[in-house]
PDB file of N, CA and C in Angstrom:
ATOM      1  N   UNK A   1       7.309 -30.024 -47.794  1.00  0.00           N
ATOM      2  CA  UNK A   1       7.157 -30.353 -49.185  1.00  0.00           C
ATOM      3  C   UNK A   1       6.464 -31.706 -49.365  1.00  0.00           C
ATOM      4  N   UNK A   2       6.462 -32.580 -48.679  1.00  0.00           N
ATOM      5  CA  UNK A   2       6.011 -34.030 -48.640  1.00  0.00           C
ATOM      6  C   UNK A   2       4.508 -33.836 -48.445  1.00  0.00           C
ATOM      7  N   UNK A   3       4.345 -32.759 -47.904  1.00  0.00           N
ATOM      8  CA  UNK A   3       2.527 -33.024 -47.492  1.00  0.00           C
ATOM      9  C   UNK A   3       1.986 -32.455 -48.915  1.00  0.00           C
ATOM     10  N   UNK A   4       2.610 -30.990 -49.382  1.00  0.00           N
ATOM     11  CA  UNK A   4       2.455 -31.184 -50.408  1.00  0.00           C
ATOM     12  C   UNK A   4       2.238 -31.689 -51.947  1.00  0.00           C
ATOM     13  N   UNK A   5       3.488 -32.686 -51.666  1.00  0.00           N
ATOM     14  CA  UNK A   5       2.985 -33.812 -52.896  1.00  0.00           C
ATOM     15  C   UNK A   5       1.984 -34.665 -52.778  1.00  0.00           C
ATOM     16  N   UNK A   6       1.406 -35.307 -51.407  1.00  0.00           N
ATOM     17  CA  UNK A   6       0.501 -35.376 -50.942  1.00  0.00           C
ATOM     18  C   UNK A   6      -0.762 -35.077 -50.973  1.00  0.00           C
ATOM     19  N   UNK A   7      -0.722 -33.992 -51.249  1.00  0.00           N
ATOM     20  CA  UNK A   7      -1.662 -33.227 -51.858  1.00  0.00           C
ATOM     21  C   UNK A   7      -1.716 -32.744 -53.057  1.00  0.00           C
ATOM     22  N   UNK A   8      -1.022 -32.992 -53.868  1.00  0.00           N
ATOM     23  CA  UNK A   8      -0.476 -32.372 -55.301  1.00  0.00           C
ATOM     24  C   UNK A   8      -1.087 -30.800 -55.679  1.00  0.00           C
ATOM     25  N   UNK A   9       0.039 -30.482 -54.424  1.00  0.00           N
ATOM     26  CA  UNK A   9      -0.221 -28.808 -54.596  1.00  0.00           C
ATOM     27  C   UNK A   9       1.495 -28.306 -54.754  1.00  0.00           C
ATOM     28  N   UNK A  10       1.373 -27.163 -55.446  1.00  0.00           N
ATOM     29  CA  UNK A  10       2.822 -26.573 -55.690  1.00  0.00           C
ATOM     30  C   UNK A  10       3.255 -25.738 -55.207  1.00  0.00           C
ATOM     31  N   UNK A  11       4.344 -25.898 -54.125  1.00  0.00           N
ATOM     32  CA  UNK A  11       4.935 -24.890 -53.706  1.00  0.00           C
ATOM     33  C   UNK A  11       6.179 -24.192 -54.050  1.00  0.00           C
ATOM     34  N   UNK A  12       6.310 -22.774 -53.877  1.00  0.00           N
ATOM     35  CA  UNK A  12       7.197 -22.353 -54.201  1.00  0.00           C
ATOM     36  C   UNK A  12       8.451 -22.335 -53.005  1.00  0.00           C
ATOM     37  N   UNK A  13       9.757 -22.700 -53.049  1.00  0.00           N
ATOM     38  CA  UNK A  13      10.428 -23.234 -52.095  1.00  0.00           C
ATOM     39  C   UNK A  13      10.524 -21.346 -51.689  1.00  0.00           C
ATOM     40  N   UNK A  14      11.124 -20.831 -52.272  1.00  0.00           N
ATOM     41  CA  UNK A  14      11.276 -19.380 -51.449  1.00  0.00           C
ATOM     42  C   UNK A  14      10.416 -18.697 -50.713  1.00  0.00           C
ATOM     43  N   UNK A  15       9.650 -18.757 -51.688  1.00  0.00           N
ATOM     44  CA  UNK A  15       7.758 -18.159 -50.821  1.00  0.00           C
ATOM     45  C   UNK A  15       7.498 -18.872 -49.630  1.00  0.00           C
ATOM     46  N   UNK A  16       8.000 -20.298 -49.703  1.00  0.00           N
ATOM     47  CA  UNK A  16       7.467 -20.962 -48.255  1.00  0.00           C
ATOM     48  C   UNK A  16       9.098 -20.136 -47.157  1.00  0.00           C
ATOM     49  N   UNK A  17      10.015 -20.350 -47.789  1.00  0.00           N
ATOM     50  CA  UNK A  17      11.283 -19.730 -46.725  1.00  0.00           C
ATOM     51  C   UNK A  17      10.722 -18.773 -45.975  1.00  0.00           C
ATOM     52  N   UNK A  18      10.403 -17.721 -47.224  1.00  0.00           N
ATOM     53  CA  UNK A  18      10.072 -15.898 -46.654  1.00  0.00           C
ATOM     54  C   UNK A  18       8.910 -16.479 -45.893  1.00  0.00           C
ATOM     55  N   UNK A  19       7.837 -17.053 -46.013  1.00  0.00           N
ATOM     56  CA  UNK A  19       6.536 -17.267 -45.057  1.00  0.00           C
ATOM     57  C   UNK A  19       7.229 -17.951 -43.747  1.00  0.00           C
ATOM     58  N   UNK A  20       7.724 -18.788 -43.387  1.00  0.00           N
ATOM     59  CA  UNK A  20       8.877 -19.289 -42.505  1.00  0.00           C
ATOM     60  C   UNK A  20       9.283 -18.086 -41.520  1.00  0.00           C
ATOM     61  N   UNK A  21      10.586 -17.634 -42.474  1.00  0.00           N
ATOM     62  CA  UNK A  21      11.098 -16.541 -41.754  1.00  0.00           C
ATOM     63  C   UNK A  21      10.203 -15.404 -40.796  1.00  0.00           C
ATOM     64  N   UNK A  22       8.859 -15.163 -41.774  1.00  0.00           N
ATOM     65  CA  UNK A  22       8.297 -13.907 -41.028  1.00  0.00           C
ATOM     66  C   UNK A  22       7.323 -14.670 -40.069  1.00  0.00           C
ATOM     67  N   UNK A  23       7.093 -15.617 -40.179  1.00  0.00           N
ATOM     68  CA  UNK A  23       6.308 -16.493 -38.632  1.00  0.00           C
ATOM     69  C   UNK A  23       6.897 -16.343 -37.635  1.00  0.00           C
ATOM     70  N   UNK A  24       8.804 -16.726 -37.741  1.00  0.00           N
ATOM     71  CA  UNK A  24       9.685 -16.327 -37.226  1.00  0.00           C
ATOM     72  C   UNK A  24       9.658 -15.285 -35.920  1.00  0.00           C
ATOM     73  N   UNK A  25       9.943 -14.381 -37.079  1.00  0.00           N
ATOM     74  CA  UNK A  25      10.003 -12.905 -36.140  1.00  0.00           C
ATOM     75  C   UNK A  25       8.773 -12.078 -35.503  1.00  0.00           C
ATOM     76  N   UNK A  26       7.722 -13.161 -36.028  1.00  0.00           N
ATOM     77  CA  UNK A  26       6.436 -12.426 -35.338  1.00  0.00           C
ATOM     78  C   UNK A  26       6.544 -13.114 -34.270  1.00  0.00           C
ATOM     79  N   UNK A  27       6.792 -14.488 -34.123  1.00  0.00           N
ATOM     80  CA  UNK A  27       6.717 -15.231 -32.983  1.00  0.00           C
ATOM     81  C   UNK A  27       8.046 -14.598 -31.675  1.00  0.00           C
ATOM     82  N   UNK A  28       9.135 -13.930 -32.469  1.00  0.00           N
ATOM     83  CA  UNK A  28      10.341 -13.348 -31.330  1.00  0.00           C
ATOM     84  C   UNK A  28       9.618 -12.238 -31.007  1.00  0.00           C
ATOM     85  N   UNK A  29       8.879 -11.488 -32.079  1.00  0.00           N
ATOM     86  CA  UNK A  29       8.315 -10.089 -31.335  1.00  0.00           C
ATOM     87  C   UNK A  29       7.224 -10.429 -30.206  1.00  0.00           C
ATOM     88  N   UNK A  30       5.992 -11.747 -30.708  1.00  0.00           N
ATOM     89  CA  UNK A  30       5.548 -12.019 -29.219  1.00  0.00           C
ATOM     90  C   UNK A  30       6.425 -11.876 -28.006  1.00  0.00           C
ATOM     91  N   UNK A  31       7.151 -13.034 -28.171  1.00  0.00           N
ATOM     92  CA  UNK A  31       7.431 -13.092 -26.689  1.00  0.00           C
ATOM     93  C   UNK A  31       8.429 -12.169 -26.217  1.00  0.00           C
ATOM     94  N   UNK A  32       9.279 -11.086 -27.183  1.00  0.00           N
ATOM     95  CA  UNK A  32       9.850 -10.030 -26.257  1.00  0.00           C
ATOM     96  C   UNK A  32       8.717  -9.299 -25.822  1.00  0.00           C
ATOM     97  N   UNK A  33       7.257  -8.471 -26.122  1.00  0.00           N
ATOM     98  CA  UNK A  33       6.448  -8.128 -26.171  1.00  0.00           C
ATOM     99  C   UNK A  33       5.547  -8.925 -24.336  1.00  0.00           C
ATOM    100  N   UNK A  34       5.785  -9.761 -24.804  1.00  0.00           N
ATOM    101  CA  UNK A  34       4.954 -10.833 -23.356  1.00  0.00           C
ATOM    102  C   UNK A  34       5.825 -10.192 -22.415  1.00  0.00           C
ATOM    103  N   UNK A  35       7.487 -10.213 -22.131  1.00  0.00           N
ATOM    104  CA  UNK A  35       7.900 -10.319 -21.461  1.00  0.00           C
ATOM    105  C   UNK A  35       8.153  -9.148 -20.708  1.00  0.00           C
ATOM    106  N   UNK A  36       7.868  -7.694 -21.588  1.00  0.00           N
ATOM    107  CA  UNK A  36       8.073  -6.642 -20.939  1.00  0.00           C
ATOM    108  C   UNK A  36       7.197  -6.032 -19.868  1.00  0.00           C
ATOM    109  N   UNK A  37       7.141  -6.055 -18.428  1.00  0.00           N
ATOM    110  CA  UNK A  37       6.611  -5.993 -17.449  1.00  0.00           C
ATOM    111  C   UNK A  37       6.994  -4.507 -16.329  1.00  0.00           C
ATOM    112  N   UNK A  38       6.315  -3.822 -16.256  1.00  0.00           N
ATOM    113  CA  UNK A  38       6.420  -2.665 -15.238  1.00  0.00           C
ATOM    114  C   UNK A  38       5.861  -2.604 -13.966  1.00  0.00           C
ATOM    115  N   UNK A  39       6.368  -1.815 -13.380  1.00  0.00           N
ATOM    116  CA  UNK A  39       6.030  -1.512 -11.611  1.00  0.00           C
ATOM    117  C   UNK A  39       4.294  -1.353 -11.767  1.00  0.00           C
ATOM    118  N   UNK A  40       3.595  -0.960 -12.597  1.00  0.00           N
ATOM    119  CA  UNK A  40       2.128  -1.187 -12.751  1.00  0.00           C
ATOM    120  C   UNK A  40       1.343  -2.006 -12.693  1.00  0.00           C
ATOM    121  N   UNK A  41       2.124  -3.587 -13.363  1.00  0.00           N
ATOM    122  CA  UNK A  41       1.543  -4.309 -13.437  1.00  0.00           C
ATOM    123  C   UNK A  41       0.971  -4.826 -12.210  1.00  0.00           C
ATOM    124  N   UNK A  42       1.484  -4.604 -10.753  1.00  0.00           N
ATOM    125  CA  UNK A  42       1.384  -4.992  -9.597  1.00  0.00           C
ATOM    126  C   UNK A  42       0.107  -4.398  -9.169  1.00  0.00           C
ATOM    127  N   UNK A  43      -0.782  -3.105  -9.849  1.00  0.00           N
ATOM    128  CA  UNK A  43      -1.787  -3.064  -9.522  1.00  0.00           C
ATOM    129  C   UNK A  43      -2.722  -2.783 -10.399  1.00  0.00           C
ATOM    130  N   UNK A  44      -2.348  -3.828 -11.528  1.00  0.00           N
ATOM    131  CA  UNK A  44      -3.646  -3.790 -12.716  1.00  0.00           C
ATOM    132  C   UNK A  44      -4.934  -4.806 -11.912  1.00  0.00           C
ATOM    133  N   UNK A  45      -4.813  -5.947 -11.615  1.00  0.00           N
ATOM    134  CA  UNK A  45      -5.934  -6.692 -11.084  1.00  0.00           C
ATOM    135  C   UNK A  45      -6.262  -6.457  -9.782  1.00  0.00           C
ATOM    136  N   UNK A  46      -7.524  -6.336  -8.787  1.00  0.00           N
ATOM    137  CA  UNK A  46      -7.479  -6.054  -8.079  1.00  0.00           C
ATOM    138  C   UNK A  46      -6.904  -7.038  -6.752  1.00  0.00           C
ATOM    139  N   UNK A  47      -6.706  -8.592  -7.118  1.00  0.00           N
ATOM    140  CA  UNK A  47      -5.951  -9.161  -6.282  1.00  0.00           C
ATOM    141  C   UNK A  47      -5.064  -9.039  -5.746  1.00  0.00           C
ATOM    142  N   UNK A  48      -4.207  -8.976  -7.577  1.00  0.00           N
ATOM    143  CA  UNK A  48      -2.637  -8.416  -6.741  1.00  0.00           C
ATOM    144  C   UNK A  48      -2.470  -6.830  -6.330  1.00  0.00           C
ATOM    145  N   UNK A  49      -3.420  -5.948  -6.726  1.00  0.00           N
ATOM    146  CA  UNK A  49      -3.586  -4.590  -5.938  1.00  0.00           C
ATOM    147  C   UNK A  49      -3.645  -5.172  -4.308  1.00  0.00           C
ATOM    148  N   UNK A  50      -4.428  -5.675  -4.147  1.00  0.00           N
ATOM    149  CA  UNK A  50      -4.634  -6.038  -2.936  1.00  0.00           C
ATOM    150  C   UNK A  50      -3.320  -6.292  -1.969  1.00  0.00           C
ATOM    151  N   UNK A  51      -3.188  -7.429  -2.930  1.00  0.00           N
ATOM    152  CA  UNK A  51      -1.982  -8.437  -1.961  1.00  0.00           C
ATOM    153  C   UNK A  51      -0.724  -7.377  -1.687  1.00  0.00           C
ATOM    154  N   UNK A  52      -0.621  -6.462  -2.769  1.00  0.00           N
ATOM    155  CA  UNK A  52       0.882  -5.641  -2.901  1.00  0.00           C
ATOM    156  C   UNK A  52       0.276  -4.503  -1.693  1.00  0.00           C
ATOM    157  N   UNK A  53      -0.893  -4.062  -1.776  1.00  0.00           N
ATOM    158  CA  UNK A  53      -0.756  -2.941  -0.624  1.00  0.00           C
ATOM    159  C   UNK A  53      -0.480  -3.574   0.853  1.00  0.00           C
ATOM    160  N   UNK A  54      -1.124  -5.033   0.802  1.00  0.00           N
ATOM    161  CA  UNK A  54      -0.931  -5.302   2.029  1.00  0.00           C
ATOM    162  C   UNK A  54       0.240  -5.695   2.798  1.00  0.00           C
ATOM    163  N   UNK A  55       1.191  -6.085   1.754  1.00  0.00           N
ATOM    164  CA  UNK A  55       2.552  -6.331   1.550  1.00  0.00           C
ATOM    165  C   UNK A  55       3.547  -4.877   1.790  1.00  0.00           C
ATOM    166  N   UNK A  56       3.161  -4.153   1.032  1.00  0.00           N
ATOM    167  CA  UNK A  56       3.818  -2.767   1.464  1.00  0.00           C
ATOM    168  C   UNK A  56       3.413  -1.550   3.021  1.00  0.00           C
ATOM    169  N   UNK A  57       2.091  -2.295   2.995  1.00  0.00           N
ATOM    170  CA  UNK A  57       2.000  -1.716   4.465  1.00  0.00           C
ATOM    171  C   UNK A  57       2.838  -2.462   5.489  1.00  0.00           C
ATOM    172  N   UNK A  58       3.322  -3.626   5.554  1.00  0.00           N
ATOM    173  CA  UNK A  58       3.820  -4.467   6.376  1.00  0.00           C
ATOM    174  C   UNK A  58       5.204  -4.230   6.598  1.00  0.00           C
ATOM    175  N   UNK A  59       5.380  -4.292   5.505  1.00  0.00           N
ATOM    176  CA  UNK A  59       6.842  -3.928   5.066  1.00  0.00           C
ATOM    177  C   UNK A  59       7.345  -2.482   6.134  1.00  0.00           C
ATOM    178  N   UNK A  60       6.271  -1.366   5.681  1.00  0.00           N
ATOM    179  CA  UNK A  60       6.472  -0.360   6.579  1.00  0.00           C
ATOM    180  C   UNK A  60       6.195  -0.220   7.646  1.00  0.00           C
ATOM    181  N   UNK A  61       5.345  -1.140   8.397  1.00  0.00           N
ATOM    182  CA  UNK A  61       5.251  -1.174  10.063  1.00  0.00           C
ATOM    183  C   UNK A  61       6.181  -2.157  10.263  1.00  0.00           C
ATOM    184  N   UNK A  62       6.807  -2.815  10.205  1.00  0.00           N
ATOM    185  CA  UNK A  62       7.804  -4.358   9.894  1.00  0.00           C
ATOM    186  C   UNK A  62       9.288  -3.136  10.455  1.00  0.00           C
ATOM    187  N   UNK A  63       9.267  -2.438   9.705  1.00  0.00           N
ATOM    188  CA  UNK A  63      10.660  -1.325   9.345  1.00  0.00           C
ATOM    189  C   UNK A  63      10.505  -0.576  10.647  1.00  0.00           C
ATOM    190  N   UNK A  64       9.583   0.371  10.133  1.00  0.00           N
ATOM    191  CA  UNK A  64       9.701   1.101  11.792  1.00  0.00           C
ATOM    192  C   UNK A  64       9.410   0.940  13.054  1.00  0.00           C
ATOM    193  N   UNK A  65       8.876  -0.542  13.191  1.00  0.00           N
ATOM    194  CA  UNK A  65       8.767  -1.006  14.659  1.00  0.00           C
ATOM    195  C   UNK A  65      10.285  -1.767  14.694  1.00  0.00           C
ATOM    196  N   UNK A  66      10.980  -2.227  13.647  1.00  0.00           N
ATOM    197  CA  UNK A  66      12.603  -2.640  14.068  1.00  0.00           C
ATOM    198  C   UNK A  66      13.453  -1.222  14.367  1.00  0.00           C
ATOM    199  N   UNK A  67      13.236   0.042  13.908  1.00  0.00           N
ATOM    200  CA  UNK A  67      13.852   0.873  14.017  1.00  0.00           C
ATOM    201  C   UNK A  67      13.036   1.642  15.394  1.00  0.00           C
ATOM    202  N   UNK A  68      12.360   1.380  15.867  1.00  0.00           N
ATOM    203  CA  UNK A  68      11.624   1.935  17.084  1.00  0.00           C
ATOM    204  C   UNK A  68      11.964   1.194  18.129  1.00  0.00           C
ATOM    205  N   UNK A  69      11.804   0.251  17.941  1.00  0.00           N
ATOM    206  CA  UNK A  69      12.768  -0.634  19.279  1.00  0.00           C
ATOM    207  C   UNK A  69      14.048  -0.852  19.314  1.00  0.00           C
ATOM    208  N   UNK A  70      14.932  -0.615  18.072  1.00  0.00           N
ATOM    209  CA  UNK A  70      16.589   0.296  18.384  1.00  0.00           C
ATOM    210  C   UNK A  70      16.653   1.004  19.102  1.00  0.00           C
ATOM    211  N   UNK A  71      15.620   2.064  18.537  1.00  0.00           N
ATOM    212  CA  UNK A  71      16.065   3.507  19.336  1.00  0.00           C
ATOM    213  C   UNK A  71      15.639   2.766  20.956  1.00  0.00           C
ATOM    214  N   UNK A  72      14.807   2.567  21.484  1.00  0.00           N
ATOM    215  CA  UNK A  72      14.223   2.357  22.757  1.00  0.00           C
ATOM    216  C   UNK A  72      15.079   1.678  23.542  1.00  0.00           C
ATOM    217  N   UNK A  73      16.048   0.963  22.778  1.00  0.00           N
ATOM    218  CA  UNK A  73      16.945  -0.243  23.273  1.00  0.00           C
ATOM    219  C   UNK A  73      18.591   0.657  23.616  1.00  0.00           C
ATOM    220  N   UNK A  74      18.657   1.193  22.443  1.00  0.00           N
ATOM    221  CA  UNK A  74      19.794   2.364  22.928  1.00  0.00           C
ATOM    222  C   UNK A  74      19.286   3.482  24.299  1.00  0.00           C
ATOM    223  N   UNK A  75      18.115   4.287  24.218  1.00  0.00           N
ATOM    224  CA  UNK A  75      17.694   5.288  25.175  1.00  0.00           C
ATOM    225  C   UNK A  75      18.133   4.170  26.920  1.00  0.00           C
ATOM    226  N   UNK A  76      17.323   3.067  27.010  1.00  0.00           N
ATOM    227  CA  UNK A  76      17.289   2.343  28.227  1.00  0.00           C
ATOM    228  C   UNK A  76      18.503   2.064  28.609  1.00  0.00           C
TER     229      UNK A  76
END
């Protein structure tokens, strides 16, 4: 209201509330909106496509060479 008189312009105190309020909830719908993230996102760019396959191949030779040298370790 101060910048307003400032300016000797008239505001209406409710009209500015309701304008307030709905800045508000556009600004909560951003960021729930930002925050919702899926198993996709891991291969929208091709970097992290990259990085995640190379990561999941590892993962799976990582696994079955620990479970391949169990077994080998039990057989001996």
């Amino acid at each position: 209201m101060k910048y307003a008189v400032g300016n000797r312009v008239q505001v209406d105190p409710t009209h500015l509330k309701h304008v307030i309020q709905e800045v508000k909830k556009s600004a909560t719908r951003k960021e729930t909106e930002a925050k919702k993230r899926g198993i996709l996102d891991i291969i929208k760019t091709p970097k992290l496509r990259k990085r995640s396959l190379i990561m999941f191949f590892n993962w799976y030779v990582r696994r079955n060479d620990t479970v391949l040298s169990c077994g080998a370790r039990i057989r001996a």
